[in-house]
Structure formats: C-alpha cells, structure tokens
C-alpha atoms as a PDB file:
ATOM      1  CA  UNK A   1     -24.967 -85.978  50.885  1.00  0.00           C
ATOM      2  CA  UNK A   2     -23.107 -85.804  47.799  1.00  0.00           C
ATOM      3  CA  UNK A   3     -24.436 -89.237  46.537  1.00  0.00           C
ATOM      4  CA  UNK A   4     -28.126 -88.268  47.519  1.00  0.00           C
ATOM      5  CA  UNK A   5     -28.100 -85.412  45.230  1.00  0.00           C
ATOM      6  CA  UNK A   6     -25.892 -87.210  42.581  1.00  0.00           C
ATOM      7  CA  UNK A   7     -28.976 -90.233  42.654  1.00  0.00           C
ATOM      8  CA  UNK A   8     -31.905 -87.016  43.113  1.00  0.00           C
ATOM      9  CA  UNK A   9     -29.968 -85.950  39.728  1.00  0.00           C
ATOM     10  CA  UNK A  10     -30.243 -89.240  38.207  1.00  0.00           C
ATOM     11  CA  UNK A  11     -34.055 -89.567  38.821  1.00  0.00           C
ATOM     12  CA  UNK A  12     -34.848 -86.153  37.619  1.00  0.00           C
ATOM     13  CA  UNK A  13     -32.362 -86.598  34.696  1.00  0.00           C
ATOM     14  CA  UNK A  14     -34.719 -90.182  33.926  1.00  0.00           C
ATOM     15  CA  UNK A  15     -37.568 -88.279  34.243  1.00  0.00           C
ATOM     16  CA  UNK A  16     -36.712 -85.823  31.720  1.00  0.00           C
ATOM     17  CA  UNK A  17     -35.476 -87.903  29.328  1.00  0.00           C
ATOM     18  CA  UNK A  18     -38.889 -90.000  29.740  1.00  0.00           C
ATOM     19  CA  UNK A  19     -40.738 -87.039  28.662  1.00  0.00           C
ATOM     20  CA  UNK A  20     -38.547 -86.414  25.807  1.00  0.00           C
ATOM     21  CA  UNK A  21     -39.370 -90.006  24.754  1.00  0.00           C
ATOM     22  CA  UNK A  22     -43.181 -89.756  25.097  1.00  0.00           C
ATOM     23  CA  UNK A  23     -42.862 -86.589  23.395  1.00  0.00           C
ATOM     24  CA  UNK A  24     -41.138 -88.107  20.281  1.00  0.00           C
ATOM     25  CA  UNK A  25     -44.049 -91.188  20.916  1.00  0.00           C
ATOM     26  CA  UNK A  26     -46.798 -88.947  20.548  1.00  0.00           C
ATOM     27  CA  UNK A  27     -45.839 -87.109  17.693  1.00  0.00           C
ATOM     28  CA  UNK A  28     -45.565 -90.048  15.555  1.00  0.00           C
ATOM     29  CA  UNK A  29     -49.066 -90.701  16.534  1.00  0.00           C
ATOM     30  CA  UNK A  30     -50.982 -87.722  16.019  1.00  0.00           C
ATOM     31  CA  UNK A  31     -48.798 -87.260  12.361  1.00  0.00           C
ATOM     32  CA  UNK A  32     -50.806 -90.932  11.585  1.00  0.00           C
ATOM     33  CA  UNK A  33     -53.885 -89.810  12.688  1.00  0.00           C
ATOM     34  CA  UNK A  34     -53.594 -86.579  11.023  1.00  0.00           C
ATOM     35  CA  UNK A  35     -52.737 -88.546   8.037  1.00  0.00           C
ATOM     36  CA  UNK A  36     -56.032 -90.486   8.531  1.00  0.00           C
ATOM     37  CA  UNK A  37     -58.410 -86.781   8.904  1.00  0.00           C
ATOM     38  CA  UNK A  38     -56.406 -85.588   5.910  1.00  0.00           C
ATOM     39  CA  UNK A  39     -57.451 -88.658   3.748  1.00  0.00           C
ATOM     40  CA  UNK A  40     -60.990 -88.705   5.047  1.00  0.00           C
ATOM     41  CA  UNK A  41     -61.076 -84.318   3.714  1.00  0.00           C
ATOM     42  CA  UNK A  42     -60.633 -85.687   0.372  1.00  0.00           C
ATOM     43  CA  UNK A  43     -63.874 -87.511   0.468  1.00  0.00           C
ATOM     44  CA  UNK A  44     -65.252 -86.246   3.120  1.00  0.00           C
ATOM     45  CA  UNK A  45     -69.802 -86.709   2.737  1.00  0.00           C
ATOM     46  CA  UNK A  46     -71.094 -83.444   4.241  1.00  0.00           C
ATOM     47  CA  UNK A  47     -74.586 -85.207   4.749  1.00  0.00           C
ATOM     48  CA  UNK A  48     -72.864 -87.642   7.974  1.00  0.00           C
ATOM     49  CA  UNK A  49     -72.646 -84.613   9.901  1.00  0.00           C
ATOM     50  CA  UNK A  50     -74.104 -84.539  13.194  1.00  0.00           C
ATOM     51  CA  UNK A  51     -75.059 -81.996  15.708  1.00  0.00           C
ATOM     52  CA  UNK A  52     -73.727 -82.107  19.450  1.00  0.00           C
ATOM     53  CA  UNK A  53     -75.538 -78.885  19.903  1.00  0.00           C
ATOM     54  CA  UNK A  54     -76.448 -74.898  18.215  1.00  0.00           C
ATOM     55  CA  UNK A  55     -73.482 -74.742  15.921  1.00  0.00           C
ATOM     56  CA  UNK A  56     -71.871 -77.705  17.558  1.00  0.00           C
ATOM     57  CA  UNK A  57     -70.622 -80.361  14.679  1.00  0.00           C
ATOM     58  CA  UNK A  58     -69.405 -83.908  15.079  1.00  0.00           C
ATOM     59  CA  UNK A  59     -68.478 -86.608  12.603  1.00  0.00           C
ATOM     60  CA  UNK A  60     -67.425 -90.283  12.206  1.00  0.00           C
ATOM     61  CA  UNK A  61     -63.835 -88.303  11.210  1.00  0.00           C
ATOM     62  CA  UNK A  62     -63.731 -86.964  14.866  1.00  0.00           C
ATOM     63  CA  UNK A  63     -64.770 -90.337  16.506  1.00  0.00           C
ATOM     64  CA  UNK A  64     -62.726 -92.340  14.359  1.00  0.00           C
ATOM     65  CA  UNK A  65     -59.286 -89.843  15.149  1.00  0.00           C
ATOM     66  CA  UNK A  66     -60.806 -89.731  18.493  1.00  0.00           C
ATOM     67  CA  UNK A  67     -60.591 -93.743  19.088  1.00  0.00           C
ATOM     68  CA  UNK A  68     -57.103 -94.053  17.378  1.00  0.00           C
ATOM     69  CA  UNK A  69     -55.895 -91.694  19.425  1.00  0.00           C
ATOM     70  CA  UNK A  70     -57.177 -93.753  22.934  1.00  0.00           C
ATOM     71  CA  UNK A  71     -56.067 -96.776  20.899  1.00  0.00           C
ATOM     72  CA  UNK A  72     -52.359 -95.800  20.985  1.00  0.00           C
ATOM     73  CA  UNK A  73     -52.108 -93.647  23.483  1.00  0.00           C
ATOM     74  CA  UNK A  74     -52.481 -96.656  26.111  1.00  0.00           C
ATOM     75  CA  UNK A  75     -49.852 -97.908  25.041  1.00  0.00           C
ATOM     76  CA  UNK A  76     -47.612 -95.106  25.363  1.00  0.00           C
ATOM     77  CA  UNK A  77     -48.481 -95.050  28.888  1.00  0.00           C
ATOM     78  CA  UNK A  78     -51.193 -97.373  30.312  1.00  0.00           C
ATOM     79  CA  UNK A  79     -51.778 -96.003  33.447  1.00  0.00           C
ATOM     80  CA  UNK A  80     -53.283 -92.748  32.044  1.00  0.00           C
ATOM     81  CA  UNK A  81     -56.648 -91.865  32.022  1.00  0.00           C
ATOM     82  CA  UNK A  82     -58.276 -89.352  29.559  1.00  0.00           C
ATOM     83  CA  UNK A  83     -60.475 -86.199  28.816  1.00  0.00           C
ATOM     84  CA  UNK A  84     -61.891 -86.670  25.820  1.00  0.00           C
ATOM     85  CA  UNK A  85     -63.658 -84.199  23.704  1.00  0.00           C
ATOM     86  CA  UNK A  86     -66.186 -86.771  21.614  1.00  0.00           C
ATOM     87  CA  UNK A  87     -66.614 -89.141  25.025  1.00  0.00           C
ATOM     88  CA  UNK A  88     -65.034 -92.183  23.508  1.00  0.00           C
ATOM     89  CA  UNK A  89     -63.065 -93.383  26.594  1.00  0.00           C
ATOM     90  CA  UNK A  90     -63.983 -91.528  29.782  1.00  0.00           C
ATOM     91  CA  UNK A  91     -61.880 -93.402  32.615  1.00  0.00           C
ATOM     92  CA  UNK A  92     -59.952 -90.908  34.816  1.00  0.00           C
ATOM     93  CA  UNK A  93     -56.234 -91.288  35.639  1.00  0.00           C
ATOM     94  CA  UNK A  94     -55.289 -90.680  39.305  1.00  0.00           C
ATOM     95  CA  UNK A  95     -52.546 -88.742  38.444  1.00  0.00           C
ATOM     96  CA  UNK A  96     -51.491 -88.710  34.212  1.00  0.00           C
ATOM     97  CA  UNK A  97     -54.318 -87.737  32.176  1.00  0.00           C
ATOM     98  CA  UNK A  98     -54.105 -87.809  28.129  1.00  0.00           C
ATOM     99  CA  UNK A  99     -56.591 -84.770  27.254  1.00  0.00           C
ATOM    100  CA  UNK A 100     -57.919 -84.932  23.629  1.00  0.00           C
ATOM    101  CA  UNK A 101     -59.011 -83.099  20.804  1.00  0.00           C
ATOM    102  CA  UNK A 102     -58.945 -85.516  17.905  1.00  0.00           C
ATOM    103  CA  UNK A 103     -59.897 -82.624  14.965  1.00  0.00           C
ATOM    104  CA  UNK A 104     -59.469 -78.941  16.727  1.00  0.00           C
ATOM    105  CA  UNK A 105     -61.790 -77.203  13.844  1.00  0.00           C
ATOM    106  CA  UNK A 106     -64.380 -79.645  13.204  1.00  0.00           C
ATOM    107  CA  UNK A 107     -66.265 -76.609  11.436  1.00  0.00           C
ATOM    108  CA  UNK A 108     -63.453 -75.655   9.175  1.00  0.00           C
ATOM    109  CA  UNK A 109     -63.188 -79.540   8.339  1.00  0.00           C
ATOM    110  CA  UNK A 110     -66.760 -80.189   7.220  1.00  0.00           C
ATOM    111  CA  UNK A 111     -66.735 -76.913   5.026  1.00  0.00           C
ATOM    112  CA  UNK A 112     -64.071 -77.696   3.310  1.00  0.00           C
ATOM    113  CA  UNK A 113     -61.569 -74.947   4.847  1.00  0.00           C
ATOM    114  CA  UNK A 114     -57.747 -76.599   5.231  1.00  0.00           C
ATOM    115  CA  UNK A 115     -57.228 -75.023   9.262  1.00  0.00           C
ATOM    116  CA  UNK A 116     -57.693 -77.715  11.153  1.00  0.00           C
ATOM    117  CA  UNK A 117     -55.820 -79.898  13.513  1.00  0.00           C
ATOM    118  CA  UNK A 118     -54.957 -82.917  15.915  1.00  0.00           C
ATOM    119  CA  UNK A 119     -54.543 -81.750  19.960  1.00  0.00           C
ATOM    120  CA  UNK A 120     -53.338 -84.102  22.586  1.00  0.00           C
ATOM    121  CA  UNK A 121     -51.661 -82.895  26.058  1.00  0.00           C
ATOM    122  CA  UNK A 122     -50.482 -84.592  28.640  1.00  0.00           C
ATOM    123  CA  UNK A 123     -50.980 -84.062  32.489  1.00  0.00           C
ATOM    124  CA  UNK A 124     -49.419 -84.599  35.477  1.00  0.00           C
ATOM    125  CA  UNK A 125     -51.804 -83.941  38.425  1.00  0.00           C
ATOM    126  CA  UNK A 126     -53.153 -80.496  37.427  1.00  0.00           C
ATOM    127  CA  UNK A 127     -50.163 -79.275  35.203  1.00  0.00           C
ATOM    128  CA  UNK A 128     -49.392 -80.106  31.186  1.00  0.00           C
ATOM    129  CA  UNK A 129     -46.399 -81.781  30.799  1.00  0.00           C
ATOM    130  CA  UNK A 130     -46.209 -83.238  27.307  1.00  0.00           C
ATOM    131  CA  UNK A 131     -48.382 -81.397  24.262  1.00  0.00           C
ATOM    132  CA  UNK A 132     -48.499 -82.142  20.583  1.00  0.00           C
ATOM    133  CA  UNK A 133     -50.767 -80.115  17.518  1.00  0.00           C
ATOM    134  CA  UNK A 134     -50.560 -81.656  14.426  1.00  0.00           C
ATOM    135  CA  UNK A 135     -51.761 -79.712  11.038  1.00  0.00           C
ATOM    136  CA  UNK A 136     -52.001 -82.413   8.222  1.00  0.00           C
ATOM    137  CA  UNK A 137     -52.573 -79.625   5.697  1.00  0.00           C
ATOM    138  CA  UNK A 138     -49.156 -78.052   6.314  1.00  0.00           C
ATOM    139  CA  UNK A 139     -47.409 -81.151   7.588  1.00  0.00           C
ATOM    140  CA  UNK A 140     -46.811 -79.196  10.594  1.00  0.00           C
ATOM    141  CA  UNK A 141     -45.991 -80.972  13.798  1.00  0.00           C
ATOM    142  CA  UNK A 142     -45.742 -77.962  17.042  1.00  0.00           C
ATOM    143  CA  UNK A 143     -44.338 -80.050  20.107  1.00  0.00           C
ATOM    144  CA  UNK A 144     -43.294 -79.348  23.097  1.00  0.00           C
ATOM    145  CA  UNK A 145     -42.509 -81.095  26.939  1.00  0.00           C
ATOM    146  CA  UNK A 146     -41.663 -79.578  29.827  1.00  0.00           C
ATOM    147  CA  UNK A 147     -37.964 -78.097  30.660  1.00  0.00           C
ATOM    148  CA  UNK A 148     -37.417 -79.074  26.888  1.00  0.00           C
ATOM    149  CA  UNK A 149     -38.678 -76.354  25.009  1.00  0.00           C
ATOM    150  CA  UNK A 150     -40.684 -75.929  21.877  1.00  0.00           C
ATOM    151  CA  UNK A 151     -40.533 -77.510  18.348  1.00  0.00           C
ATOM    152  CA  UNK A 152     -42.042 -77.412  14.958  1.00  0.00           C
ATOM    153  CA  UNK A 153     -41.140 -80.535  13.298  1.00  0.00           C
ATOM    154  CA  UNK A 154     -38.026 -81.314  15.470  1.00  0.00           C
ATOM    155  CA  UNK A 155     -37.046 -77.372  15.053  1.00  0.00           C
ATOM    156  CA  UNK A 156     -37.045 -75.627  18.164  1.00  0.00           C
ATOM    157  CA  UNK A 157     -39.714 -72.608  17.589  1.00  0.00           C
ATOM    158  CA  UNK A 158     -39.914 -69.578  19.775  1.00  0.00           C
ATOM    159  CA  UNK A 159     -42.522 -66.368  20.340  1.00  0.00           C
ATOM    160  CA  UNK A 160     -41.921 -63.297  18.434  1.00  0.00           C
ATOM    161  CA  UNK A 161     -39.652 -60.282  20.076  1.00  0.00           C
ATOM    162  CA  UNK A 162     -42.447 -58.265  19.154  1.00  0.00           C
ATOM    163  CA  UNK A 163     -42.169 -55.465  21.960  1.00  0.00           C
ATOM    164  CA  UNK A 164     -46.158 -53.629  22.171  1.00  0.00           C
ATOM    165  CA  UNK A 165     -49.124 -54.357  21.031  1.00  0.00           C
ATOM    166  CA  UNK A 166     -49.133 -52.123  18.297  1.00  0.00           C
ATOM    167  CA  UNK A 167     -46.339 -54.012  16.657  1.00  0.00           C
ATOM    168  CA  UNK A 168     -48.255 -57.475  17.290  1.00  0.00           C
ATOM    169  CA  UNK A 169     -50.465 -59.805  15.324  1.00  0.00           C
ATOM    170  CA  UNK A 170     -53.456 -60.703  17.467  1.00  0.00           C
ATOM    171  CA  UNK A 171     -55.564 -64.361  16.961  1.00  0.00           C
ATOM    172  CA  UNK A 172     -58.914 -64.925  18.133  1.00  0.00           C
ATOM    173  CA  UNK A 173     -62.170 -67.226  18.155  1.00  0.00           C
ATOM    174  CA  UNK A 174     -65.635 -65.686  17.518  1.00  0.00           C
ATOM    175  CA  UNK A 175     -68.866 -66.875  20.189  1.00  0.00           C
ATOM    176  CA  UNK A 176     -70.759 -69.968  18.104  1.00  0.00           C
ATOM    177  CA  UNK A 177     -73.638 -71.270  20.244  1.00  0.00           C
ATOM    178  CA  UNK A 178     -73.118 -68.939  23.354  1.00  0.00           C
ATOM    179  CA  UNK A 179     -73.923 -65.172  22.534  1.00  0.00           C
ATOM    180  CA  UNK A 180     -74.548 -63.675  25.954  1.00  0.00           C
ATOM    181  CA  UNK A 181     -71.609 -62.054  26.549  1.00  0.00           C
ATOM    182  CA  UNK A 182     -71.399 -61.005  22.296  1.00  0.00           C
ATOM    183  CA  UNK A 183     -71.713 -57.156  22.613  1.00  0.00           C
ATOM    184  CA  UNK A 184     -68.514 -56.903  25.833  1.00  0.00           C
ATOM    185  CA  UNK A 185     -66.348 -59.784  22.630  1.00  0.00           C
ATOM    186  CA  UNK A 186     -67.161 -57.124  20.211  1.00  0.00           C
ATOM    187  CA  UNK A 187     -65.773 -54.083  22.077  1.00  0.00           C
ATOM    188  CA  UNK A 188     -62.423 -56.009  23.373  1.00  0.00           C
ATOM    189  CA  UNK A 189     -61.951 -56.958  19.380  1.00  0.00           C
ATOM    190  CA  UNK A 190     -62.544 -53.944  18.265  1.00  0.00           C
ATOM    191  CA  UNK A 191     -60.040 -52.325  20.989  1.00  0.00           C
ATOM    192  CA  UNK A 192     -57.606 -55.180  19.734  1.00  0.00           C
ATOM    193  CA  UNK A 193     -58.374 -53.926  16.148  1.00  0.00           C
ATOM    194  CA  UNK A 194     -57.642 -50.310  17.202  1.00  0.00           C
ATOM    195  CA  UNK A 195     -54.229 -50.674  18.951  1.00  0.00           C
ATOM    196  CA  UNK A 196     -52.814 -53.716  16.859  1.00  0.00           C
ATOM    197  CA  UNK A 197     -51.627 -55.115  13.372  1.00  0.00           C
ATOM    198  CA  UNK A 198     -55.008 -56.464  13.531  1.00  0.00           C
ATOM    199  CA  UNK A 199     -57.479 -59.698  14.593  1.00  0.00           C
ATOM    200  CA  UNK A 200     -57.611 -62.767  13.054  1.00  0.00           C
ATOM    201  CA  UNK A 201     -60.048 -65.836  13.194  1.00  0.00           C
ATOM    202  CA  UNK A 202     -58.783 -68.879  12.392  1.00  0.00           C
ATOM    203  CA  UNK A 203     -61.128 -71.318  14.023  1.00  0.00           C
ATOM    204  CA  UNK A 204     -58.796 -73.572  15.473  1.00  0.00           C
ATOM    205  CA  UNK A 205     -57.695 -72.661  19.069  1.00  0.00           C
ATOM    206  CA  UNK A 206     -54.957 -75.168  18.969  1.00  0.00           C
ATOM    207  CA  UNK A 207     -53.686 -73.794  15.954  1.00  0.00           C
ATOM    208  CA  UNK A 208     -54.074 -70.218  17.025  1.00  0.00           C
ATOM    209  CA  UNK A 209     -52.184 -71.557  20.109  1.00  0.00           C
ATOM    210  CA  UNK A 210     -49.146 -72.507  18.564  1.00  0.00           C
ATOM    211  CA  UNK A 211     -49.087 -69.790  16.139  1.00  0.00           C
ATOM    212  CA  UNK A 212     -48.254 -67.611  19.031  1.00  0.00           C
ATOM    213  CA  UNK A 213     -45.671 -69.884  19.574  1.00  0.00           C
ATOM    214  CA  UNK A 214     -43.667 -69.387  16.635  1.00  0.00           C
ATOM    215  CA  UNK A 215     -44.322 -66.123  15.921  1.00  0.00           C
ATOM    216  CA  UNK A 216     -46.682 -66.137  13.522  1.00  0.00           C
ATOM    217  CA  UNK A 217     -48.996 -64.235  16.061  1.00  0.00           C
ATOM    218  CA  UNK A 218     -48.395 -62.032  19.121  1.00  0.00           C
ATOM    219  CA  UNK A 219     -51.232 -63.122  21.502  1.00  0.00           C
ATOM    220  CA  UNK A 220     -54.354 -65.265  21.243  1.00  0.00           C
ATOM    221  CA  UNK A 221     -57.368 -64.498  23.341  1.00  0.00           C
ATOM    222  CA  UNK A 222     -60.840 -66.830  23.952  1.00  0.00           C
ATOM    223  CA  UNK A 223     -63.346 -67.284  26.037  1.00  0.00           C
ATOM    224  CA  UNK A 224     -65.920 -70.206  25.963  1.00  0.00           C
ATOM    225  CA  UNK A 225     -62.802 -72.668  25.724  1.00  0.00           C
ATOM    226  CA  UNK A 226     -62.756 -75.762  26.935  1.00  0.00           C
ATOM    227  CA  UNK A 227     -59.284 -77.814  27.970  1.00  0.00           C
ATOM    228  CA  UNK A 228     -58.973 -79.943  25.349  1.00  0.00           C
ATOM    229  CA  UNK A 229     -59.142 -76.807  22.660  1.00  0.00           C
ATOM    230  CA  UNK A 230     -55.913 -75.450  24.702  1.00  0.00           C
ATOM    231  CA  UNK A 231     -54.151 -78.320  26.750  1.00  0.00           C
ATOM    232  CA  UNK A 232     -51.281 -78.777  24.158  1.00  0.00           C
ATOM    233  CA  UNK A 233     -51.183 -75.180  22.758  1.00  0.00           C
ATOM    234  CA  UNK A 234     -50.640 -73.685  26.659  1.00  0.00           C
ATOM    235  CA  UNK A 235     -47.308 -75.557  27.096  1.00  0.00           C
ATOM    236  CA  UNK A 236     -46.129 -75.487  23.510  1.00  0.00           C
ATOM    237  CA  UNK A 237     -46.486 -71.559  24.054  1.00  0.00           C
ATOM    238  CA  UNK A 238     -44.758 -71.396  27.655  1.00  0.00           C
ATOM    239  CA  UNK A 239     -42.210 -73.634  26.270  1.00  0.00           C
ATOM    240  CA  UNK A 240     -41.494 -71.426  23.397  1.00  0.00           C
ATOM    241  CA  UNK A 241     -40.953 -67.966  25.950  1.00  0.00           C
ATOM    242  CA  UNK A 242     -44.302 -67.339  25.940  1.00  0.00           C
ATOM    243  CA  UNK A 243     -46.552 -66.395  28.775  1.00  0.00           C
ATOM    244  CA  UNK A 244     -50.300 -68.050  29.659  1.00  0.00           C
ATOM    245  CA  UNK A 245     -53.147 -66.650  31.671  1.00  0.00           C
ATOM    246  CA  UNK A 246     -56.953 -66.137  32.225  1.00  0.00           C
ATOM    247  CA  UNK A 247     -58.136 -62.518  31.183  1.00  0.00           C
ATOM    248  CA  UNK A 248     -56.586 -61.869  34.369  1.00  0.00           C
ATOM    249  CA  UNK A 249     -53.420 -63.310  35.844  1.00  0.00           C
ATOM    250  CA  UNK A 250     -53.367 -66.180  37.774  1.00  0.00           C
ATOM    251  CA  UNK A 251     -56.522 -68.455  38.124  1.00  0.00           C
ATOM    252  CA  UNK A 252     -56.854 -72.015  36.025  1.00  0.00           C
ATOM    253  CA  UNK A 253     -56.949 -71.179  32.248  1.00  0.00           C
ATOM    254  CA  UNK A 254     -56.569 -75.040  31.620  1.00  0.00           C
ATOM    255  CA  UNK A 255     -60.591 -75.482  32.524  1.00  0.00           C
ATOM    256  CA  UNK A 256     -61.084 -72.279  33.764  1.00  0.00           C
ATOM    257  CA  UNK A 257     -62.868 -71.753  30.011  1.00  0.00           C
ATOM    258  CA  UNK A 258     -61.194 -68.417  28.917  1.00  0.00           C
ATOM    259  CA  UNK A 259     -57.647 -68.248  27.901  1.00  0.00           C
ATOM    260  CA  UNK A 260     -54.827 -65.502  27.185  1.00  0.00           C
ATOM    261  CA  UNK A 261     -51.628 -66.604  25.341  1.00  0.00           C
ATOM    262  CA  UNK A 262     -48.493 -64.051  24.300  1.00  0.00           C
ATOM    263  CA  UNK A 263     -44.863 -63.767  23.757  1.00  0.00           C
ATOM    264  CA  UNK A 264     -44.950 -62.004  27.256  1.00  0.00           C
ATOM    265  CA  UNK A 265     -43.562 -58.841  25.858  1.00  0.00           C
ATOM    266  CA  UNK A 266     -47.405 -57.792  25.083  1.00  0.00           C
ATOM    267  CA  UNK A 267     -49.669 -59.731  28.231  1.00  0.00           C
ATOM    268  CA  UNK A 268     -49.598 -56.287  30.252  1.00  0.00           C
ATOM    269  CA  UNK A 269     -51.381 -54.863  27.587  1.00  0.00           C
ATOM    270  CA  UNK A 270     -53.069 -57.796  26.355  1.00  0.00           C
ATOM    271  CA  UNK A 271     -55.178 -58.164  29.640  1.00  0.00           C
ATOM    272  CA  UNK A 272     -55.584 -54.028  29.889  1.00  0.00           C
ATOM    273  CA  UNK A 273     -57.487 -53.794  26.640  1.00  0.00           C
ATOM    274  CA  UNK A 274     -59.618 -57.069  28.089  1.00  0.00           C
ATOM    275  CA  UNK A 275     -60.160 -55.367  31.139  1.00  0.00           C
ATOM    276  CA  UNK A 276     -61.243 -51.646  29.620  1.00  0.00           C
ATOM    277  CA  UNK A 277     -64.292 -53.806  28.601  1.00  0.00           C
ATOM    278  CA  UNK A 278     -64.702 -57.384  29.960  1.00  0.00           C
ATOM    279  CA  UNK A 279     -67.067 -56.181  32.860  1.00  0.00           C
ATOM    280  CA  UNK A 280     -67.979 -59.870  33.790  1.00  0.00           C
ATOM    281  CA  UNK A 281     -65.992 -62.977  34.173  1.00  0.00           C
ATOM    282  CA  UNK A 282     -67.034 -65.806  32.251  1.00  0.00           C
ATOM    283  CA  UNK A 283     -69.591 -67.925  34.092  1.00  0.00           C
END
C-alpha cells in the first residue's frame, strides 16, 4: 500500500511539474508573438481592416499572431487540438485543447489605443489547466497553471482583500453588435456605478480578467463572451484566490457566454446587483 501511494505521488508530482513546464513554454511564446502585434502597432495600415461582422474587426495582425501561435503551440504538445478565434486551425483534441485569442482587443488595436493582448488557455477535458495573457504594451506576462498559483512576470500575483463592493473597483465590456438585452446592461452598470468605486471599460476581457487577478480590479462582469475572450483569464483569477461564475453560480462560464470574476470577498454581492436586474439569461 505504502509503495502504491508513494508511485500515485510520483505520477501526480510528474504531472505537476509538466504543467509548470508548459506553463514556462507558453509564456515564452505568447511574449514573441506579442512582440510581433507590438511591432506591427507601430505601422499598423488602418485601411487592411476587415469586417467579421456589425462592429466585428479582423486583421492580417490577428491571423498572422493567430498562425504563430498554432505554429508553436504543436510543438509544445502535439496531441492538442484547438479553438481558435480567427479559424486558422480547427482540428479538435480528444482530450487537451489549446483555446486561442491571438489579439484580445482587436478594436483597441486598429484605433490606435495601447489595451490589448495575447490569450491562450489550455484544457484538459472540460477544465483550464494552463493560461497565459500577454500585454506587449506593458511587458506584462499574467500566468498561471493549476495547483501552482498565479504570476505576473514570474511574480506570484493575488486578488485584492477588498472586503464589499463599495470598497471595490469593478471592470466591464459594453454590447458591440448585439443590443437586445442593452437597456437590463445599462441598469446592472448603473447599480454597479451606485454601490462601487466605479465601472470601467477596458475592452479587453482578458485583460480585465487578470486585472482582477492582481488587484487592480475587484470583479469583472460580461455577457456576450465567448471562451477564448476568458479561457486564460478564468484560471489566472482562481489561481490568484479569486472566485469564477456565470451571473449565477454554478453553470459553464467557459462557453456558457456570460462570465463573473472576483476576489471572492465581493461575488455575493456581485451576482445580487446582477440579479436585481438581469431578468433573462443570456440566450
């Protein structure tokens, strides 16, 4: 018995230090192809903008990171698949995934506006297990795996001991193409505005993500989200203390589309304001 849970300690110990490894892997990877977005800001030609959709923007930037990203991230582990925001490489994993957002802020980018960011998370069946968000404007690399906690280049990071609302910070992202649910956004912000520090917009969701998970925010709240705006953020945050959920607890906030994110101390209140006015789940 004793040397079946010395060699059970052994595998999980391998495991870990696996993660750790990839971790360390990936971070050197999205810092190159931040490096790449940053250089392409500098001369960036507004008129190769494309539109997805209303308000939707694409460029060769976000293809380009997008396609480096694939490029090295089979080699960091080959038998992962991937969920890619631009479609570049759409083959499934049956059980890693590598879930991508190669420039988190593509709007902020092609205006000009320095909050923008690289997002790649790792999965393991239906849970995150590795994350990195890379800011080339600040040289800011939030990291995290799981069991290992949270870091902001190599420094472990943790939420804010911020105990109420009222003494938090609260991040959010404004409705861009999708406006049915606008007037029910309006009156949770404006609750948020009443009982907080206040609301900002960033337009990054990965950013606003790990924000939270340093303590530069209390709580983040979205809806209209889609997993590879919060794959990384999500377990950078729970690493660093912090506590995830839909507008309500439980339920999938990876692709469940809406997404609540806190330093714990403030989610009880967090998803009370939502609920005074969210009548409707999102659909």
């Amino acid at each position: 018995m004793v040397l079946r849970r010395n060699n059970l300690a052994t595998k999980y110990n391998r495991q870990k230090m696996n993660l750790q490894q990839l971790s360390q892997n990936l971070n050197i990877l999205a810092r190159s192809v931040g490096a790449f977005i940053r250089h392409e800001a500098e001369s960036f030609d507004s008129s190769k903008i494309e539109m997805k959709g209303f308000n939707d923007l694409v460029s060769y930037v976000d293809k380009q990171a997008e396609e480096k990203l694939v490029e090295g991230l089979k080699t960091l582990l080959p038998e992962a698949g991937f969920i890619t925001e631009e479609g570049t490489e759409t083959t499934k994993g049956e059980r890693f995934n590598w879930i991508i957002d190669p420039l988190d802020g593509t709007t902020n980018f092609t205006h000009g506006l320095p909050v923008y960011c690289v997002s790649v998370g790792l999965t393991d069946g239906d849970e995150v297990v590795v994350g990195a968000v890379y800011d080339p404007n600040r040289d800011e690399c939030f990291s995290a795996y799981k069991g290992g906690g949270a870091f902001c280049n190599d420094k472990p990071i943790h939420v804010s001991d911020a105990p109420a609302l009222k003494d938090g910070l609260i991040a959010t992202g404004f409705p861009y193409y999708d406006f049915g649910l606008m007037q029910q956004y309006l009156q949770v912000m404006s609750a948020f505005m009443h009982k907080s520090h206040g609301v900002r917009r960033l337009g990054s969701a990965a950013i606003d993500l790990v924000y939270v998970a340093c303590g530069r925010v209390e709580g983040f709240f979205e809806y209209n989200l889609n997993a590879w705006d919060v794959a990384a953020g999500v377990l950078i945050v729970k690493e660093a203390g912090g506590h995830v959920s839909k507008f309500t607890e439980g339920g999938d906030y990876l692709f469940g589309r809406e997404v609540v994110a806190s330093n714990g101390h403030i989610h009880a209140e967090m998803l009370e304001t939502i609920a005074e006015h969210w009548k409707e789940p999102f659909q």
